[in-house]
PDB file of N, CA and C in Angstrom:
ATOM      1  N   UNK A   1      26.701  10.077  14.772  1.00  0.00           N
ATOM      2  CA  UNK A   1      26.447   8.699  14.372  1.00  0.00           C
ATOM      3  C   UNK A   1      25.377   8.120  15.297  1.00  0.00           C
ATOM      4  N   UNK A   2      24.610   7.707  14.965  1.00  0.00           N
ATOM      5  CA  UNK A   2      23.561   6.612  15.425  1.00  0.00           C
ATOM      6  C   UNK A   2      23.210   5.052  15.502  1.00  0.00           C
ATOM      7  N   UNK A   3      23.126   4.420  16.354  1.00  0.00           N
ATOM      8  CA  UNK A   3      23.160   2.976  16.529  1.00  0.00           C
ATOM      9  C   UNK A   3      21.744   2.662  16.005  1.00  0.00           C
ATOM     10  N   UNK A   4      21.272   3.371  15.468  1.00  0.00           N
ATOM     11  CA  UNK A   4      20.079   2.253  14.641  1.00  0.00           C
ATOM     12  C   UNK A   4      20.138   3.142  12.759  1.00  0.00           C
ATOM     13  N   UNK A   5      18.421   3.015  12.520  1.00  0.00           N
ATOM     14  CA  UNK A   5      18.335   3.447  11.514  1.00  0.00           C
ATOM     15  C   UNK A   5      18.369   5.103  11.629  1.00  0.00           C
ATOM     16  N   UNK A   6      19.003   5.741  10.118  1.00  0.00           N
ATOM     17  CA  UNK A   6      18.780   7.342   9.675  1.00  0.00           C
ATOM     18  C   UNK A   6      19.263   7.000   8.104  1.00  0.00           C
ATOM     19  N   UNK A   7      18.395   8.237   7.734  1.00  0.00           N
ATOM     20  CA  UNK A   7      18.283   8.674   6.616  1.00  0.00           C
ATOM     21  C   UNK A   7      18.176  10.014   6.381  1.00  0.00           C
ATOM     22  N   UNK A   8      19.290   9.963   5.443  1.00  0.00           N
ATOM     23  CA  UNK A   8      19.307  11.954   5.365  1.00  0.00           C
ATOM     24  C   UNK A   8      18.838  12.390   3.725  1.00  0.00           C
ATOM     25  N   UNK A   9      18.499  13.448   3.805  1.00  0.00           N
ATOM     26  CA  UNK A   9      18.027  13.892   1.973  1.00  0.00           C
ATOM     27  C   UNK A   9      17.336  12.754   1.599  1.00  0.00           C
ATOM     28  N   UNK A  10      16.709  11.824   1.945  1.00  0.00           N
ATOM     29  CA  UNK A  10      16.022  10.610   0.778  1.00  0.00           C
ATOM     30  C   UNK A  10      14.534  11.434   0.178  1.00  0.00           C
ATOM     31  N   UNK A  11      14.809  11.013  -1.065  1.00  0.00           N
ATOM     32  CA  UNK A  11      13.699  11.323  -2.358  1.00  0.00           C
ATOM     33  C   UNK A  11      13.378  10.188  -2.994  1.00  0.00           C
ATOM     34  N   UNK A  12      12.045  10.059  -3.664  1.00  0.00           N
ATOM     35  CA  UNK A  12      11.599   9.094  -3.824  1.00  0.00           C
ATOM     36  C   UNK A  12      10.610   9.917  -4.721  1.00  0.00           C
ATOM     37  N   UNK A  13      10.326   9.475  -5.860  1.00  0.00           N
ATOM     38  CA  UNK A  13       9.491   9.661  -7.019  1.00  0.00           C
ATOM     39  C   UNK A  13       9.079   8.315  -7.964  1.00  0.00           C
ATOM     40  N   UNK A  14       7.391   8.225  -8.496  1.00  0.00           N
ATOM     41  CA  UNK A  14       7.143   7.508  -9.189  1.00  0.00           C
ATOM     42  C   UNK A  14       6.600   7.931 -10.303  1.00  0.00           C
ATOM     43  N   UNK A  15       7.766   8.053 -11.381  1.00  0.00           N
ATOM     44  CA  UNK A  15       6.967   9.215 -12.249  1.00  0.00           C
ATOM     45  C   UNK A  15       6.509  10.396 -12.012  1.00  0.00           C
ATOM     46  N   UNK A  16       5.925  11.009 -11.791  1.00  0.00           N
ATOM     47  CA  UNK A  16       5.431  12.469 -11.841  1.00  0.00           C
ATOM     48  C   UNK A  16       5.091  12.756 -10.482  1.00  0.00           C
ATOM     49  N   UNK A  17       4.426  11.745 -10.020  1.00  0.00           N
ATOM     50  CA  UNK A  17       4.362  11.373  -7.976  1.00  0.00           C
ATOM     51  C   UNK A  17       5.220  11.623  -7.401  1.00  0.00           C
ATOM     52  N   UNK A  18       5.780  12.775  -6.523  1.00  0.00           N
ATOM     53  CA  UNK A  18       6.890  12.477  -5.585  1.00  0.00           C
ATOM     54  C   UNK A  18       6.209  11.966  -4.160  1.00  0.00           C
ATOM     55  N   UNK A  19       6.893  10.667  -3.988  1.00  0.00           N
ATOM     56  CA  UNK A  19       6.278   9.650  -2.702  1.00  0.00           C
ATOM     57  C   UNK A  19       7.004  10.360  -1.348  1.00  0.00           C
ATOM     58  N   UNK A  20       8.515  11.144  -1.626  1.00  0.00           N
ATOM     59  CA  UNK A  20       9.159  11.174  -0.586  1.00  0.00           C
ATOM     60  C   UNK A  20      10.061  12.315  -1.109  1.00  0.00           C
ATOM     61  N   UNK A  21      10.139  13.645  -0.132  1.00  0.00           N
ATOM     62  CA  UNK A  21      11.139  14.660  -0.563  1.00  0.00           C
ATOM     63  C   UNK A  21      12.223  15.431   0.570  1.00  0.00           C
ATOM     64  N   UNK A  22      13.039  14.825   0.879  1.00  0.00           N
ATOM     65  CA  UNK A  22      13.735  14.998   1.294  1.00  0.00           C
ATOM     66  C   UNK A  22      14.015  14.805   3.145  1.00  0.00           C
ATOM     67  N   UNK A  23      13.219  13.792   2.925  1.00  0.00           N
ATOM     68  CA  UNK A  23      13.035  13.093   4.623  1.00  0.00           C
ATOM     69  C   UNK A  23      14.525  13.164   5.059  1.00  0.00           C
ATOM     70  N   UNK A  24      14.876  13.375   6.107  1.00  0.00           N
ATOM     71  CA  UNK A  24      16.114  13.418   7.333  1.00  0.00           C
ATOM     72  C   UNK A  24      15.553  12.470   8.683  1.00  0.00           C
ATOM     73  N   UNK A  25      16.113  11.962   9.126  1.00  0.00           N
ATOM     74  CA  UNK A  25      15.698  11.708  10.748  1.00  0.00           C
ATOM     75  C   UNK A  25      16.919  10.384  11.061  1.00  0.00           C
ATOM     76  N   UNK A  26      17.131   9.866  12.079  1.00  0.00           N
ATOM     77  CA  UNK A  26      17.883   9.519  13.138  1.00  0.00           C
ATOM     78  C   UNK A  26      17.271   8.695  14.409  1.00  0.00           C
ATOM     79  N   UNK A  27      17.523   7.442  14.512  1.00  0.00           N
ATOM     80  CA  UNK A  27      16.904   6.728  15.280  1.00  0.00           C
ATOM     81  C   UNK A  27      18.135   6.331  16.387  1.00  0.00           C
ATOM     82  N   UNK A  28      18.138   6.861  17.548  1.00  0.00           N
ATOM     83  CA  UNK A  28      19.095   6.606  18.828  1.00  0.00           C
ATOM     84  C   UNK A  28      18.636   5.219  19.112  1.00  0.00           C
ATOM     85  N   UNK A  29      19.594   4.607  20.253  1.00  0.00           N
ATOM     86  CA  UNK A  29      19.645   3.742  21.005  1.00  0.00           C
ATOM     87  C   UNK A  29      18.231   4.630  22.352  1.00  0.00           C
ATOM     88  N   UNK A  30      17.502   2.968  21.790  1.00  0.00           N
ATOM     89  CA  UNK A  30      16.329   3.413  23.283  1.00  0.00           C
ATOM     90  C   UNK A  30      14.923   4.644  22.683  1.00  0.00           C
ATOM     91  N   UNK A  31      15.488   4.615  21.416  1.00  0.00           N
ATOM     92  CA  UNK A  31      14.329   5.626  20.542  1.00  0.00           C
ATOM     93  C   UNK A  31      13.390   4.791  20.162  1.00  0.00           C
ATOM     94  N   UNK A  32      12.249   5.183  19.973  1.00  0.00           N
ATOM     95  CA  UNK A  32      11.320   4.908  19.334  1.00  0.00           C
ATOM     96  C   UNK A  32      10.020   5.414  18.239  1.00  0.00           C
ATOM     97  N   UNK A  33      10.142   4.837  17.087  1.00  0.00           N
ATOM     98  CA  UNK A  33       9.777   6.448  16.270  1.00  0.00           C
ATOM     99  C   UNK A  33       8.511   5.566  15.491  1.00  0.00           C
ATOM    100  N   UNK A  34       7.220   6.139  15.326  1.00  0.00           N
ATOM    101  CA  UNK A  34       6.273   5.714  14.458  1.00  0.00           C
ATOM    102  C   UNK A  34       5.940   7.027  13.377  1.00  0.00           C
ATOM    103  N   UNK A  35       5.391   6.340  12.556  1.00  0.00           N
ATOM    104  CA  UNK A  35       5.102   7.277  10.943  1.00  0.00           C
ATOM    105  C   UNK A  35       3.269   7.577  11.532  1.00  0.00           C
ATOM    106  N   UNK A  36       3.181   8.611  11.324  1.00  0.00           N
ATOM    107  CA  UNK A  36       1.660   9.096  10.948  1.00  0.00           C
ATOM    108  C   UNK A  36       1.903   9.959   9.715  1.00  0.00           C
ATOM    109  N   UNK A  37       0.693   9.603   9.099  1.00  0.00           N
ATOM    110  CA  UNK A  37       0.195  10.867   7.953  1.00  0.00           C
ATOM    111  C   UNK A  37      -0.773  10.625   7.038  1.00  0.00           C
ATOM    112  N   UNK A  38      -1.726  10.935   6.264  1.00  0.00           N
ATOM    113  CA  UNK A  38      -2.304  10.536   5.542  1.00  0.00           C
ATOM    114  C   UNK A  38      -2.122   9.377   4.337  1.00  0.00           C
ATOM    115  N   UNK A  39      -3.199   8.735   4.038  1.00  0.00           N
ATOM    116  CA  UNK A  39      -2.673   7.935   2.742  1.00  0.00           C
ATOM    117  C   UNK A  39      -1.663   8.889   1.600  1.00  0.00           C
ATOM    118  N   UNK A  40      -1.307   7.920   1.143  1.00  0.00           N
ATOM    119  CA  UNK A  40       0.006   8.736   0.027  1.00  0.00           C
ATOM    120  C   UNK A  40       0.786   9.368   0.083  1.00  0.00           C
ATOM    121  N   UNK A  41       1.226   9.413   1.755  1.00  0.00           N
ATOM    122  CA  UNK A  41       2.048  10.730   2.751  1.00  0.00           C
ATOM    123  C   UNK A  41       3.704   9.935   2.175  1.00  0.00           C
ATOM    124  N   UNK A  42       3.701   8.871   2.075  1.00  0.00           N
ATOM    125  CA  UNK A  42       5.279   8.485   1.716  1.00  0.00           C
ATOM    126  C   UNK A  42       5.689   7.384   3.090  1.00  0.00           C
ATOM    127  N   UNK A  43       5.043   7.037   4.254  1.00  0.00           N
ATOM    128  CA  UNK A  43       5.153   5.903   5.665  1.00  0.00           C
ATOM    129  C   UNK A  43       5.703   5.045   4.585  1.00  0.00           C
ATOM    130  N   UNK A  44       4.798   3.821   3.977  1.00  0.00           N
ATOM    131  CA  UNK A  44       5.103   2.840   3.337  1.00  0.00           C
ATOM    132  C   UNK A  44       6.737   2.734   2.796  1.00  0.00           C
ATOM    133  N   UNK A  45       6.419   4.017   1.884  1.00  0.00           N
ATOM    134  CA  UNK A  45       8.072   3.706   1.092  1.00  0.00           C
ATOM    135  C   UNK A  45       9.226   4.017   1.737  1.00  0.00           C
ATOM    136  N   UNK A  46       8.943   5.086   2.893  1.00  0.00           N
ATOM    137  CA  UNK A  46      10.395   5.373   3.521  1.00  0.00           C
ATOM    138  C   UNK A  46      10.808   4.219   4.410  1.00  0.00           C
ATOM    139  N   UNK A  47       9.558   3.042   4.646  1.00  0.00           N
ATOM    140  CA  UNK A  47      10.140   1.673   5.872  1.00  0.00           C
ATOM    141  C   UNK A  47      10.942   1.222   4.434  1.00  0.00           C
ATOM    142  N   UNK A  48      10.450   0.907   3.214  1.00  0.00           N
ATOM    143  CA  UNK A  48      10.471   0.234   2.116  1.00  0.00           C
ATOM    144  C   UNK A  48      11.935   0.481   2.001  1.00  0.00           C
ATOM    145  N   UNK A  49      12.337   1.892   1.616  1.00  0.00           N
ATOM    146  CA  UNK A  49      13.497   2.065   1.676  1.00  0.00           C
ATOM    147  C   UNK A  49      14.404   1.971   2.968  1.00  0.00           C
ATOM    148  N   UNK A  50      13.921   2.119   4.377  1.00  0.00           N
ATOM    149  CA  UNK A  50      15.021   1.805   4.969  1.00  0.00           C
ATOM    150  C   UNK A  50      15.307   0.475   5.476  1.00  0.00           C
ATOM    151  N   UNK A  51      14.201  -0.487   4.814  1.00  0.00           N
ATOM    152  CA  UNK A  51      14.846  -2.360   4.874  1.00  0.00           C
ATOM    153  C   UNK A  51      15.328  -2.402   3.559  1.00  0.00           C
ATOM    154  N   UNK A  52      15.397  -1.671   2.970  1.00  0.00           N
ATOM    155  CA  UNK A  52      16.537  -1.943   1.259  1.00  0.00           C
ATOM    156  C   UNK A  52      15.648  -2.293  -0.060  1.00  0.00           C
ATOM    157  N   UNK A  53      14.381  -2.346   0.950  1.00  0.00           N
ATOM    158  CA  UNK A  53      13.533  -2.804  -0.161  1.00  0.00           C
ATOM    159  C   UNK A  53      13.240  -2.349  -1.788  1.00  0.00           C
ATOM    160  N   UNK A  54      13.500  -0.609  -1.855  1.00  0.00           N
ATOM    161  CA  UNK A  54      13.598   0.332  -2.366  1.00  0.00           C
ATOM    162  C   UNK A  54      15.221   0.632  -2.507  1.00  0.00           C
ATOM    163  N   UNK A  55      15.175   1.284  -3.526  1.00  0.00           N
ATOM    164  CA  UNK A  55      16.558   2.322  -3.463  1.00  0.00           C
ATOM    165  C   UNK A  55      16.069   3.743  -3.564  1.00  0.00           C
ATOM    166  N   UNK A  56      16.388   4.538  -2.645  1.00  0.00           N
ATOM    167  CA  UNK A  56      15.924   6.171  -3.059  1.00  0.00           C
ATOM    168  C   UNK A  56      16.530   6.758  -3.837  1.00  0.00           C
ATOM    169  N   UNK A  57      15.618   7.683  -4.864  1.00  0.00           N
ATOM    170  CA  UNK A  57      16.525   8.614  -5.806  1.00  0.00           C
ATOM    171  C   UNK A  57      17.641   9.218  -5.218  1.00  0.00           C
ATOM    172  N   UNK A  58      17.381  10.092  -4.812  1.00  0.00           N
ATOM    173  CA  UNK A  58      18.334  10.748  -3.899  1.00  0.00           C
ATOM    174  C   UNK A  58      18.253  10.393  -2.282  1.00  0.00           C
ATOM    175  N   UNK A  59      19.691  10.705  -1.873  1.00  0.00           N
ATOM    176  CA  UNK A  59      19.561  10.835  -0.071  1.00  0.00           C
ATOM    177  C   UNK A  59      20.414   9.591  -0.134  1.00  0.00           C
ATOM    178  N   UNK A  60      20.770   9.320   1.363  1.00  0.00           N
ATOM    179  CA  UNK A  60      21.106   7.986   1.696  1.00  0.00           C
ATOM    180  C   UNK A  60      20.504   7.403   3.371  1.00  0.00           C
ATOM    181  N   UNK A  61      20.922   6.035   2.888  1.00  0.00           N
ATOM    182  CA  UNK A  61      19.936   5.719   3.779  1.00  0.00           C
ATOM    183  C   UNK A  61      21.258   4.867   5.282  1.00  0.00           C
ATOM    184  N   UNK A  62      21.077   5.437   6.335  1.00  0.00           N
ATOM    185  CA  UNK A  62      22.239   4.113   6.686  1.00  0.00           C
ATOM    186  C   UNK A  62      21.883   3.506   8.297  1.00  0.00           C
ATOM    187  N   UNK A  63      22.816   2.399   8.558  1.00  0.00           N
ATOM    188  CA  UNK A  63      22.417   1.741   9.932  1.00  0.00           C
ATOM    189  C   UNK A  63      23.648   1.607  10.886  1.00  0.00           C
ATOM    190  N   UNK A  64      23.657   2.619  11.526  1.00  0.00           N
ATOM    191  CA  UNK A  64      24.626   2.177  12.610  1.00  0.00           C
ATOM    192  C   UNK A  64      26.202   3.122  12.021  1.00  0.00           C
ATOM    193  N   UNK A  65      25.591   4.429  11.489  1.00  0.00           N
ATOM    194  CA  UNK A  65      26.733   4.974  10.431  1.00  0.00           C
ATOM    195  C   UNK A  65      27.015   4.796   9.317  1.00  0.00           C
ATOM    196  N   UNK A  66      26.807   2.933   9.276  1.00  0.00           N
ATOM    197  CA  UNK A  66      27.126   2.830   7.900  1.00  0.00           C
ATOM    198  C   UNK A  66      26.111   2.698   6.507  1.00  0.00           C
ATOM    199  N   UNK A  67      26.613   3.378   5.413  1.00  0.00           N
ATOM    200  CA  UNK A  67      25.791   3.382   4.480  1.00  0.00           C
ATOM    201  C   UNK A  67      24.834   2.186   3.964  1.00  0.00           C
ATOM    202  N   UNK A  68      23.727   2.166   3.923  1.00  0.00           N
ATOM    203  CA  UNK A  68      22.931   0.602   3.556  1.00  0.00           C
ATOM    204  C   UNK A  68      22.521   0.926   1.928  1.00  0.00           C
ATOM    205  N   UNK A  69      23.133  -0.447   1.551  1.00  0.00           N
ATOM    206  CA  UNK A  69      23.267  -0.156   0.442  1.00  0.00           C
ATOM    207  C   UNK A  69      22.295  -1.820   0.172  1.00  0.00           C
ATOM    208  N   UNK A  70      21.975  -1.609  -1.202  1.00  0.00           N
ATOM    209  CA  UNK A  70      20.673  -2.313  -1.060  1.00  0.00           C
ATOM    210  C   UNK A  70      21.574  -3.776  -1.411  1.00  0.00           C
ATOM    211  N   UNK A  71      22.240  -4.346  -1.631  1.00  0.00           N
ATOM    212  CA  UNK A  71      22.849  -5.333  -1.952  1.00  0.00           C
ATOM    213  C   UNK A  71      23.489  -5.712  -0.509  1.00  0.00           C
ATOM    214  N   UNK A  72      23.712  -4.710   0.585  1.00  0.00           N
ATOM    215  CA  UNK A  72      24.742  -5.779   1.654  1.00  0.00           C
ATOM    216  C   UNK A  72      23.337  -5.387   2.865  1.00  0.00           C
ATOM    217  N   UNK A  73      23.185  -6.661   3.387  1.00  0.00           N
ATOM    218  CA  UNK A  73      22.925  -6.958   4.262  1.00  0.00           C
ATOM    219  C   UNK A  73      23.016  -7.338   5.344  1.00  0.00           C
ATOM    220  N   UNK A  74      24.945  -6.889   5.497  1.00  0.00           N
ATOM    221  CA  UNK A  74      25.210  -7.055   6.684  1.00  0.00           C
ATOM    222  C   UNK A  74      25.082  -5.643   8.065  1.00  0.00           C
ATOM    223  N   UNK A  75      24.711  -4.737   7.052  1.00  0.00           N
ATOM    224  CA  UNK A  75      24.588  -3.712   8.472  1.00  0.00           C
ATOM    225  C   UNK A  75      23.177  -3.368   8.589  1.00  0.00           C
ATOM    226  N   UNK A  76      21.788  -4.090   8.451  1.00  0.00           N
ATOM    227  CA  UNK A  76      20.989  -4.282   9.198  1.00  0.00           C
ATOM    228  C   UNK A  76      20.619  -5.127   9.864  1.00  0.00           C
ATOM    229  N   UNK A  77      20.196  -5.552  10.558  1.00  0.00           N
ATOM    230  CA  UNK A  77      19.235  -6.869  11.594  1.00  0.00           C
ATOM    231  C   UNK A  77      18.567  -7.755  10.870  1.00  0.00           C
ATOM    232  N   UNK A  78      18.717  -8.316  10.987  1.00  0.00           N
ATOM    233  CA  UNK A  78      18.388  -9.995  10.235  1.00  0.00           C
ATOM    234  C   UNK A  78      16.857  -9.533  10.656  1.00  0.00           C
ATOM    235  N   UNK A  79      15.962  -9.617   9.742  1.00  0.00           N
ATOM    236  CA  UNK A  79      14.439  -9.543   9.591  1.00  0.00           C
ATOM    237  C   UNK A  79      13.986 -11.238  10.120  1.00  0.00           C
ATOM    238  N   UNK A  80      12.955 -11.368  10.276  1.00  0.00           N
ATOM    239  CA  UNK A  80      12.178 -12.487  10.770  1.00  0.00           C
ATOM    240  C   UNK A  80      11.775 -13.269   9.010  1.00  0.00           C
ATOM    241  N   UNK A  81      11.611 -14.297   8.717  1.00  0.00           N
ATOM    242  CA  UNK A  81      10.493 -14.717   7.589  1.00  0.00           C
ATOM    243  C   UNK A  81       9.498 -13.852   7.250  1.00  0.00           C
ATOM    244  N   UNK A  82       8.553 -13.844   8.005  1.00  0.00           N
ATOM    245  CA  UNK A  82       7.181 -13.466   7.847  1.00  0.00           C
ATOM    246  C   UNK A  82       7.399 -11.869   7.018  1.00  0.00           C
ATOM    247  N   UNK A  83       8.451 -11.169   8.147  1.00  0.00           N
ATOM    248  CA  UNK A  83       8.593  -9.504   8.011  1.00  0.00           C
ATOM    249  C   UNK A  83       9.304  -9.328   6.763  1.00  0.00           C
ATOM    250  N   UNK A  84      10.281 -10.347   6.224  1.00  0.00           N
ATOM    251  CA  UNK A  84      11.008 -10.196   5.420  1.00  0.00           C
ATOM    252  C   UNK A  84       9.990 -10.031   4.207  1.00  0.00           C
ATOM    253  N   UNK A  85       9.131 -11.344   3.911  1.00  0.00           N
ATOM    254  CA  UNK A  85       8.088 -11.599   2.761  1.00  0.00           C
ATOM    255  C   UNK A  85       7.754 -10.642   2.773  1.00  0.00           C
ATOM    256  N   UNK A  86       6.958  -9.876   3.934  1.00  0.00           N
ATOM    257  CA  UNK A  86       5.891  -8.805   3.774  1.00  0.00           C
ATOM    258  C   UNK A  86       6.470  -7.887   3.020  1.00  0.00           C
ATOM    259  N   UNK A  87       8.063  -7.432   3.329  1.00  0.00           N
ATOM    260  CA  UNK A  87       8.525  -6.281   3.207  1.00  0.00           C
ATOM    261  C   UNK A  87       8.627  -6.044   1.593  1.00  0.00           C
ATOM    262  N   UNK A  88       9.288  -7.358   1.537  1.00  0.00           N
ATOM    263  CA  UNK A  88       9.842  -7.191   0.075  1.00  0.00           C
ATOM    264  C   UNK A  88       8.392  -8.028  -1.207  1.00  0.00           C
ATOM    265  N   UNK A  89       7.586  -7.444  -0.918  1.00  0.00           N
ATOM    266  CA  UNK A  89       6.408  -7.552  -1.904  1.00  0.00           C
ATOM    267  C   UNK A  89       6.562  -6.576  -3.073  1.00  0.00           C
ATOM    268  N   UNK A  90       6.178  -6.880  -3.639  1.00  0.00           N
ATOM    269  CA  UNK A  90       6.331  -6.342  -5.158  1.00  0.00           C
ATOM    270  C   UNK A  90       4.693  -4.937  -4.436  1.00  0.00           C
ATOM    271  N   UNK A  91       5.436  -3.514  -4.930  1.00  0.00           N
ATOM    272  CA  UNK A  91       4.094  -2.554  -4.973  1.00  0.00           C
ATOM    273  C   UNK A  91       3.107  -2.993  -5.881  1.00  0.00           C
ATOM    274  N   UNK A  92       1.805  -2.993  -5.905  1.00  0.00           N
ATOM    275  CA  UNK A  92       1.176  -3.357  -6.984  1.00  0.00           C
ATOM    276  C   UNK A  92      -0.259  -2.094  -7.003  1.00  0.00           C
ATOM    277  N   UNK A  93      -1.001  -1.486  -7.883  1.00  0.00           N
ATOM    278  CA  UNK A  93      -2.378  -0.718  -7.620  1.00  0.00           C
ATOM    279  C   UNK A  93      -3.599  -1.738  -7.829  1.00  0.00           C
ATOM    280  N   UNK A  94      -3.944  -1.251  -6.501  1.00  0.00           N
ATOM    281  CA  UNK A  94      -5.240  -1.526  -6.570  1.00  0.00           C
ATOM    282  C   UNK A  94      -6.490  -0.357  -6.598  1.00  0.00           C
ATOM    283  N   UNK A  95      -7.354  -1.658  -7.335  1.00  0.00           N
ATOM    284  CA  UNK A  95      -8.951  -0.967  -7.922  1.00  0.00           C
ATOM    285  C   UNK A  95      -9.443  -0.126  -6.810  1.00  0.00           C
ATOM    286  N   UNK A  96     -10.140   1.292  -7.338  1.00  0.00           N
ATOM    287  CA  UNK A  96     -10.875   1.637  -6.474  1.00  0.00           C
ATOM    288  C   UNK A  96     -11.736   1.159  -5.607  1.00  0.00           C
ATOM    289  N   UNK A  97     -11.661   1.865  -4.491  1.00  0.00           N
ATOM    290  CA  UNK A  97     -13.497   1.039  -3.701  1.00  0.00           C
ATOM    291  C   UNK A  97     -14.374   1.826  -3.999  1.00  0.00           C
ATOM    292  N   UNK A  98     -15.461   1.137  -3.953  1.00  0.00           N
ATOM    293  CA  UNK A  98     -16.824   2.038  -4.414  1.00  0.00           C
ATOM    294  C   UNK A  98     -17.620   1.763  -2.731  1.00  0.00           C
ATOM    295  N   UNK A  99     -18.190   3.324  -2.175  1.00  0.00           N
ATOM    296  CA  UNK A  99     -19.167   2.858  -0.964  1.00  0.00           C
ATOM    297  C   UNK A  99     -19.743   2.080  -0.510  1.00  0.00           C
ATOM    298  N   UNK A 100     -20.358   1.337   0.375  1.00  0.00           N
ATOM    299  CA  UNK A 100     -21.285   0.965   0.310  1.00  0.00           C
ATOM    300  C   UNK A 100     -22.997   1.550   0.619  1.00  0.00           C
ATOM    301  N   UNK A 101     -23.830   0.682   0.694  1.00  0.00           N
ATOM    302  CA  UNK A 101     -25.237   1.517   0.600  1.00  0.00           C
ATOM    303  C   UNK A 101     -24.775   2.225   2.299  1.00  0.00           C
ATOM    304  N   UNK A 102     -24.573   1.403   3.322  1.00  0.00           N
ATOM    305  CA  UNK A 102     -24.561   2.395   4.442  1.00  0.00           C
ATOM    306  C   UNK A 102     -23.907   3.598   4.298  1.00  0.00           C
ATOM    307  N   UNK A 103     -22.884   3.370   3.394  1.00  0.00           N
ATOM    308  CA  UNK A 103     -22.036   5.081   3.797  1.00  0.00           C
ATOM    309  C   UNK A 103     -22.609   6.220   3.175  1.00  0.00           C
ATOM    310  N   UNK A 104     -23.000   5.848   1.925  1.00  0.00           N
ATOM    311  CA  UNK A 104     -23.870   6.437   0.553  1.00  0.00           C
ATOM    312  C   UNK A 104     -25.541   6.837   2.106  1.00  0.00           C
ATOM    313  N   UNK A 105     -26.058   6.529   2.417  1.00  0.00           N
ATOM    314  CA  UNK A 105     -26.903   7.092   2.906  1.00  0.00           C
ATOM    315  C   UNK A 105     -26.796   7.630   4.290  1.00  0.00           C
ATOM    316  N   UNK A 106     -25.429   7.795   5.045  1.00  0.00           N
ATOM    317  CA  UNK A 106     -25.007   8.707   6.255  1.00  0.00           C
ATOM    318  C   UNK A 106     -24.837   9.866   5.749  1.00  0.00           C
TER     319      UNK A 106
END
């Protein structure tokens, strides 16, 4: 058991996209863990899912042992305003970028 966030087996698919396949990990007391990886690596949705923002296909997600389930909000940490808004934004796509003349002529 762990006193912060873990998530075991979580999957995550958007349609034909799998965003997330079978992430595991475990956040101790006094840990500190950051996401690297390329765009479309799955960072975004696995925070997404572990503030509830998301529900994962599969896996579960939990805080402190207990299962977080996207309706109770009592076994994570009260988010700030600001973090809360950010979090829970609706995904939306955006338009490609097109170069500009500097990059087009490096």
């Amino acid at each position: 058991m762990t006193d912060g966030p873990g998530i075991d087996g979580v999957s995550k698919r958007y349609g034909e996209v799998v965003a997330l396949r079978g992430m595991t990990f475990d956040v101790r007391a006094g840990e500190l863990y950051g996401f690297v990886g390329s765009n479309g690596a799955g960072k975004t949705t696995a925070m997404r899912e572990i503030l509830r923002v998301l529900t994962p296909d599969a896996g579960e997600v939990r805080w402190a042992g207990r299962q977080s389930l996207r309706r109770d909000r009592t076994c994570v940490p009260a988010l700030s305003v600001s973090a809360d808004q950010h979090f829970s934004r609706p995904l939306r796509a955006r338009p490609a970028r097109r170069p500009g003349r500097a990059e087009l002529s490096a």
